[in-house]
PDB file of N, CA and C in Angstrom:
ATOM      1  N   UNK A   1     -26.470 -18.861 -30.883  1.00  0.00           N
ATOM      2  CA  UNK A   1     -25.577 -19.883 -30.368  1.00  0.00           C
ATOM      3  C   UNK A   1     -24.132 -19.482 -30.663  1.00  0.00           C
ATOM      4  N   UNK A   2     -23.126 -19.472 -29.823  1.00  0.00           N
ATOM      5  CA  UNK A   2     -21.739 -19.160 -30.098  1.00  0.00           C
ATOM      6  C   UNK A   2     -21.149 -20.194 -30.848  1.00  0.00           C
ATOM      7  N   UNK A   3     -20.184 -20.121 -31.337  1.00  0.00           N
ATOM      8  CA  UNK A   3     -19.303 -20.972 -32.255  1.00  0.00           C
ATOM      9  C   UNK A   3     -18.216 -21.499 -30.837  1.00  0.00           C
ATOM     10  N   UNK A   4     -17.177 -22.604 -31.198  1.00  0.00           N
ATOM     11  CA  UNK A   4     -16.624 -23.182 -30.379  1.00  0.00           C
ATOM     12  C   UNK A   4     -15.657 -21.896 -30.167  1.00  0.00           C
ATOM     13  N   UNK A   5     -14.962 -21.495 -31.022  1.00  0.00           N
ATOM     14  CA  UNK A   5     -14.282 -20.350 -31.328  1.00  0.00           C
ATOM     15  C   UNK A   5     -14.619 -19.127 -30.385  1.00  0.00           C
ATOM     16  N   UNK A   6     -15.394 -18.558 -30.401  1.00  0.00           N
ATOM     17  CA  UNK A   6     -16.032 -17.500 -29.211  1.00  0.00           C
ATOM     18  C   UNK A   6     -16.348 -18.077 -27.869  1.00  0.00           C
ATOM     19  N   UNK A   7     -16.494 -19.180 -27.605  1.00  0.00           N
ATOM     20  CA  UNK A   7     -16.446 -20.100 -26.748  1.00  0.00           C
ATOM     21  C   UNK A   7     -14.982 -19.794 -25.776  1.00  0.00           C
ATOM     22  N   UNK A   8     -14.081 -20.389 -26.343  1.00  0.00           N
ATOM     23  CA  UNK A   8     -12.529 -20.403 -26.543  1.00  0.00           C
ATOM     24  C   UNK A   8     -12.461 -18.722 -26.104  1.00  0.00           C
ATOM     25  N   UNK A   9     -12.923 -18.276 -27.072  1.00  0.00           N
ATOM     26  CA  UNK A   9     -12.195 -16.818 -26.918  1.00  0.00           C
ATOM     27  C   UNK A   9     -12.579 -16.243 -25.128  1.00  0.00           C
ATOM     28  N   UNK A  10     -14.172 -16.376 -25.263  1.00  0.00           N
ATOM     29  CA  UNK A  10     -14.952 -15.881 -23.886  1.00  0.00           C
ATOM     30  C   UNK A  10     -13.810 -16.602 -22.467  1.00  0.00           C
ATOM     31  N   UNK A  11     -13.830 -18.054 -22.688  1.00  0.00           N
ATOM     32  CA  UNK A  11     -13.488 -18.589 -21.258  1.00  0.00           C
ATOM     33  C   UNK A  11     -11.923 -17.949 -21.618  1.00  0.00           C
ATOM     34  N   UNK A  12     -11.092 -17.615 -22.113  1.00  0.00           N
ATOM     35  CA  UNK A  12      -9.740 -16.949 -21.927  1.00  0.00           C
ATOM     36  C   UNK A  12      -9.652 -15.428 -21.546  1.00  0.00           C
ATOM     37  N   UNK A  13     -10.559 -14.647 -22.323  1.00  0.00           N
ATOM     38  CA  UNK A  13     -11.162 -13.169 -21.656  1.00  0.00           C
ATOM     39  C   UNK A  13     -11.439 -13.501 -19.679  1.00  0.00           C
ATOM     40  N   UNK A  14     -12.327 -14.659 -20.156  1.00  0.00           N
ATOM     41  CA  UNK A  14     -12.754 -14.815 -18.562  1.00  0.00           C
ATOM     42  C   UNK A  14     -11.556 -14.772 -17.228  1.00  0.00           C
ATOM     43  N   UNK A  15     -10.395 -15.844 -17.867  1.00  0.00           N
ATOM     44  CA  UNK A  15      -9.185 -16.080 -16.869  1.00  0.00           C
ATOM     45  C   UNK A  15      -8.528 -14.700 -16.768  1.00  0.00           C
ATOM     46  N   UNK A  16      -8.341 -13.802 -17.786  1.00  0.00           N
ATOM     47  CA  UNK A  16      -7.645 -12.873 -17.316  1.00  0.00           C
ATOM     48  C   UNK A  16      -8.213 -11.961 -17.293  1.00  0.00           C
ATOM     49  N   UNK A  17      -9.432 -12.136 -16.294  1.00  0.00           N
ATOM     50  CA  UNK A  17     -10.023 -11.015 -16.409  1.00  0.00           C
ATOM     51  C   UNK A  17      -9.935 -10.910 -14.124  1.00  0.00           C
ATOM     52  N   UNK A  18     -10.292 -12.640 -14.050  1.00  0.00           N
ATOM     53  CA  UNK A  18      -9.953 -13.320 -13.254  1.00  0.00           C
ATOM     54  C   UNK A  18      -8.612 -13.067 -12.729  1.00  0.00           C
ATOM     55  N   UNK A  19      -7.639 -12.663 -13.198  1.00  0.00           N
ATOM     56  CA  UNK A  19      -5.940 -12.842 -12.767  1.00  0.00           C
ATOM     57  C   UNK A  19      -5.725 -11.559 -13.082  1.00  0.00           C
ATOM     58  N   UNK A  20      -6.420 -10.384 -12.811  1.00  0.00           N
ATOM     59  CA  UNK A  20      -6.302  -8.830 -13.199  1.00  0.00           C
ATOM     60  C   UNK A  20      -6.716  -8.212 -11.751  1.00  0.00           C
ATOM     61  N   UNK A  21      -6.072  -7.242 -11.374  1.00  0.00           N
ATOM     62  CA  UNK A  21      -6.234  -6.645  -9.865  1.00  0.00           C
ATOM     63  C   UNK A  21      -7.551  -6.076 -10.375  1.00  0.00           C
ATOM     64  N   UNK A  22      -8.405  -6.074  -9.681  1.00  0.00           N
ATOM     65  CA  UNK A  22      -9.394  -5.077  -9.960  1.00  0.00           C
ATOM     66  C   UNK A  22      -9.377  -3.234  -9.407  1.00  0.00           C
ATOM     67  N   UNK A  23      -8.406  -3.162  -8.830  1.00  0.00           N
ATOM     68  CA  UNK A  23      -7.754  -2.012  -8.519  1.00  0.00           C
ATOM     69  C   UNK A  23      -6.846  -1.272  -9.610  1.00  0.00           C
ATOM     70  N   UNK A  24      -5.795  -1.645  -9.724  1.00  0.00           N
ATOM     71  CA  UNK A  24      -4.556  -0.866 -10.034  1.00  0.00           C
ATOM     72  C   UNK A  24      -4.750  -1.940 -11.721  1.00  0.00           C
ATOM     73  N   UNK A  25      -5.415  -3.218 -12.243  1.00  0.00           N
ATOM     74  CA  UNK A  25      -5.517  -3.195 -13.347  1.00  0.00           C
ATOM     75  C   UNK A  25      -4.349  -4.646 -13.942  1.00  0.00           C
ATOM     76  N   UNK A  26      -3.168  -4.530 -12.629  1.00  0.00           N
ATOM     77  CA  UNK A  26      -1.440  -5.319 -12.944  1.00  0.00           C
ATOM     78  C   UNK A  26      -2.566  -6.729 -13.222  1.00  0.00           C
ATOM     79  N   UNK A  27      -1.930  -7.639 -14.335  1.00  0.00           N
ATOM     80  CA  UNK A  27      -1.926  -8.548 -14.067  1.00  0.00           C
ATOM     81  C   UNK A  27      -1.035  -9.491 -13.394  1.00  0.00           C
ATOM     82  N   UNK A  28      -1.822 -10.806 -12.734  1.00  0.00           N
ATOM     83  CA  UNK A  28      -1.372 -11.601 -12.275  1.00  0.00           C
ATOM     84  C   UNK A  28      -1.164 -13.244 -11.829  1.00  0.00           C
ATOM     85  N   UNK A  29      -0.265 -13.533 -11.759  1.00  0.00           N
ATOM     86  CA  UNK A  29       0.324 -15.119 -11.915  1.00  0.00           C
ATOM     87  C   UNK A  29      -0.733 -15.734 -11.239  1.00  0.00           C
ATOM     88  N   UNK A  30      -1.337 -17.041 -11.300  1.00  0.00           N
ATOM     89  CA  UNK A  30      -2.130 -17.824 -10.134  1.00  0.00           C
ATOM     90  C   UNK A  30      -0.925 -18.050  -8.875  1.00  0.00           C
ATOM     91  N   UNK A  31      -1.347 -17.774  -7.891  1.00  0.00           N
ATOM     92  CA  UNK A  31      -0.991 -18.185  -6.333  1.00  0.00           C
ATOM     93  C   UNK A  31       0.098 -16.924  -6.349  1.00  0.00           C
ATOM     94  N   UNK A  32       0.042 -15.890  -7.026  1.00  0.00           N
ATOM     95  CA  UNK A  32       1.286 -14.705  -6.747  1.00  0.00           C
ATOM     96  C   UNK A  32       0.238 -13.944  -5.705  1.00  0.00           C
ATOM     97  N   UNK A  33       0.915 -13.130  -4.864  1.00  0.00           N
ATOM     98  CA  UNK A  33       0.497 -12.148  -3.860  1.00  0.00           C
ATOM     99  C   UNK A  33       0.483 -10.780  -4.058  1.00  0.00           C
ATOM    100  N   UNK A  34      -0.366 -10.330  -4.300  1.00  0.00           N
ATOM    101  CA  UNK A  34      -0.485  -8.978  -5.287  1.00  0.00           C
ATOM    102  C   UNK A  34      -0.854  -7.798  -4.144  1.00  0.00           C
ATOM    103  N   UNK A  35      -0.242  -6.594  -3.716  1.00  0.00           N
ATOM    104  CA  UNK A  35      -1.203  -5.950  -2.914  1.00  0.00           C
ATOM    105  C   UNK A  35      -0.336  -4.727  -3.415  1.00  0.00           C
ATOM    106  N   UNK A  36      -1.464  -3.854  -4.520  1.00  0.00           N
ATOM    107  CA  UNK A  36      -1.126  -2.716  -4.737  1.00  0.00           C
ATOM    108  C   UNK A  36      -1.174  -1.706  -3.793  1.00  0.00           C
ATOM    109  N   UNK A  37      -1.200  -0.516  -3.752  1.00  0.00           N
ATOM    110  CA  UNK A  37      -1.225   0.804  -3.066  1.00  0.00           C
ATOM    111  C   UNK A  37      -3.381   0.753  -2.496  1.00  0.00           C
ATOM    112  N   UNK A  38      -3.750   0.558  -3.284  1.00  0.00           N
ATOM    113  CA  UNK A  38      -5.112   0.752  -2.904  1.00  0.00           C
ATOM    114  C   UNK A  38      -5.633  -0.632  -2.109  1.00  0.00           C
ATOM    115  N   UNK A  39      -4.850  -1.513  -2.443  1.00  0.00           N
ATOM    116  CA  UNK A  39      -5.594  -2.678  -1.643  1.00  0.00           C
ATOM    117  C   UNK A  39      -4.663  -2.679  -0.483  1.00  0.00           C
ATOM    118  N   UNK A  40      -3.470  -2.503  -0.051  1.00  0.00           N
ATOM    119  CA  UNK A  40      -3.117  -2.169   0.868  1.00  0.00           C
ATOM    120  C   UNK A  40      -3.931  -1.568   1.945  1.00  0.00           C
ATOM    121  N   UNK A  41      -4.359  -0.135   1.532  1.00  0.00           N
ATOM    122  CA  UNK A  41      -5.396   0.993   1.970  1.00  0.00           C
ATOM    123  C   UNK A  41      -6.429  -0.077   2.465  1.00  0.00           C
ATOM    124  N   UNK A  42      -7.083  -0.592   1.195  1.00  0.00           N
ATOM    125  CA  UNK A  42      -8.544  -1.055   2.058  1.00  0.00           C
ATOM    126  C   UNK A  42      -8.104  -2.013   2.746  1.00  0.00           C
ATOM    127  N   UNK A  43      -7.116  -3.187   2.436  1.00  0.00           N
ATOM    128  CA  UNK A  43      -6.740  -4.173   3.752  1.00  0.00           C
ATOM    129  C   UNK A  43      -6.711  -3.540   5.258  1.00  0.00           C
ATOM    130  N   UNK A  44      -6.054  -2.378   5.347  1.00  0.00           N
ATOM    131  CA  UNK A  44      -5.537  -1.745   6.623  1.00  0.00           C
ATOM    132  C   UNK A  44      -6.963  -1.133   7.333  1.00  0.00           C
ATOM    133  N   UNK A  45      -7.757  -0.623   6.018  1.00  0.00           N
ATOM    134  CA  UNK A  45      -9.068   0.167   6.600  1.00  0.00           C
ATOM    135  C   UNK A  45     -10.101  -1.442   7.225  1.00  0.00           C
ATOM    136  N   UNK A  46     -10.069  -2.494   6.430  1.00  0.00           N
ATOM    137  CA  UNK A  46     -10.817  -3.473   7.092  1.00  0.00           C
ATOM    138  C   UNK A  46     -10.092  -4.204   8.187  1.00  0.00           C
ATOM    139  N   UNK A  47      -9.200  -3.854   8.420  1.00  0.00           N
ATOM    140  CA  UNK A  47      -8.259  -4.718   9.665  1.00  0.00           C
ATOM    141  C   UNK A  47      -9.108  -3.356  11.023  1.00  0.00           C
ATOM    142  N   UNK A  48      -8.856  -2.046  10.310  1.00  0.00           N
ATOM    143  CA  UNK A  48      -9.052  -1.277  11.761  1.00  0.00           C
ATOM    144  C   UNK A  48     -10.663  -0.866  11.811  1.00  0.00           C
ATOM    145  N   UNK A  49     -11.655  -1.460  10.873  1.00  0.00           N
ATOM    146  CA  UNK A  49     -12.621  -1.653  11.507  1.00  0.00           C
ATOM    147  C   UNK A  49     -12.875  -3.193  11.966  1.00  0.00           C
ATOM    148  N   UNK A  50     -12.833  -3.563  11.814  1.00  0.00           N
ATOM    149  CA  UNK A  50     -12.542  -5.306  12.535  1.00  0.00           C
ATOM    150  C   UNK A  50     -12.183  -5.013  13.973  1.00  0.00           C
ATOM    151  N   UNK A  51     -11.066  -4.286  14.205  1.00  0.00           N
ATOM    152  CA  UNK A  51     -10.486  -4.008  15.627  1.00  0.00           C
ATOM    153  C   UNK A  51     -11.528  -3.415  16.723  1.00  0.00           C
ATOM    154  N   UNK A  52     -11.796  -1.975  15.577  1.00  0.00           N
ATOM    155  CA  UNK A  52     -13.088  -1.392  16.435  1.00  0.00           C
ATOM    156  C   UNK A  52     -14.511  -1.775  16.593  1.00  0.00           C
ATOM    157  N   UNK A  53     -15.052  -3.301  15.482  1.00  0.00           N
ATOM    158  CA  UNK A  53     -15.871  -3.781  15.924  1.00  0.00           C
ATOM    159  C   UNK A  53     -15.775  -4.414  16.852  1.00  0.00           C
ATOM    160  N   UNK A  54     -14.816  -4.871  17.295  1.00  0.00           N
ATOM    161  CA  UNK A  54     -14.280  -6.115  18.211  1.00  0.00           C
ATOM    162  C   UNK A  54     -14.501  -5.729  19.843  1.00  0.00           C
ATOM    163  N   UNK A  55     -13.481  -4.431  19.281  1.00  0.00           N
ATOM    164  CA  UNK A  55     -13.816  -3.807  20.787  1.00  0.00           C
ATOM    165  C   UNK A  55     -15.011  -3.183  21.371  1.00  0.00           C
ATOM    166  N   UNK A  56     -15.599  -2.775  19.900  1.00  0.00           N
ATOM    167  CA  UNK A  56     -17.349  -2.174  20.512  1.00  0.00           C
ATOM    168  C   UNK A  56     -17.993  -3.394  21.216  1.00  0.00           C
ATOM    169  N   UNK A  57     -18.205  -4.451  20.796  1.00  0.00           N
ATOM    170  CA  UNK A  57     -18.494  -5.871  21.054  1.00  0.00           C
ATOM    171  C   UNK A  57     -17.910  -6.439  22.798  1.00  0.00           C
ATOM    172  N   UNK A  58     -16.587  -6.295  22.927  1.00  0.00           N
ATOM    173  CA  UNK A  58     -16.078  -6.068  24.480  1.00  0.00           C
ATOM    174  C   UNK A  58     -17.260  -5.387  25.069  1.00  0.00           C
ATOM    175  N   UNK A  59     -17.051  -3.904  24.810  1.00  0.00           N
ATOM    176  CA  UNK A  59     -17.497  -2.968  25.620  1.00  0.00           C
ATOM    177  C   UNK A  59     -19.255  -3.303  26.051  1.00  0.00           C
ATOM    178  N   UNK A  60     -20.052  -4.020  25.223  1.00  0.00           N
ATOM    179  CA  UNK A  60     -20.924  -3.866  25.061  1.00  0.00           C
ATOM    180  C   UNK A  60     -22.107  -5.513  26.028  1.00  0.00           C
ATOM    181  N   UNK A  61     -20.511  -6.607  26.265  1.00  0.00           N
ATOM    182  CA  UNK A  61     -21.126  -7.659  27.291  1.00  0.00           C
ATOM    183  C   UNK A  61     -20.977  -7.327  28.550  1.00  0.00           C
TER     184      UNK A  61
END
């Protein structure tokens, strides 16, 4: 059984673990807009497969 204390400790590990890029590591503010170098990358890579699913999908009715 944990003590209230490790309790405490766990759910604060938890928030900033929560408010940590999982990329590049920066932490960050609640409601701040964070887009390092790598999430940039994958934003742009899921925008241009989105596009080319979209259009396979056109092509394909």
């Amino acid at each position: 059984m944990l003590s209230q204390t490790q309790i405490l400790q766990y759910q604060k590990e938890s928030v900033e673990r929560a408010l940590t890029c999982a990329n590049c590591g920066q932490k960050l503010h609640v409601l701040e807009v964070h887009v390092c170098e790598r999430c940039i990358y994958e934003c742009l890579n899921m925008v241009e497969h989105n596009e080319k699913y979209k259009q396979h999908r056109r092509i394909k009715k």
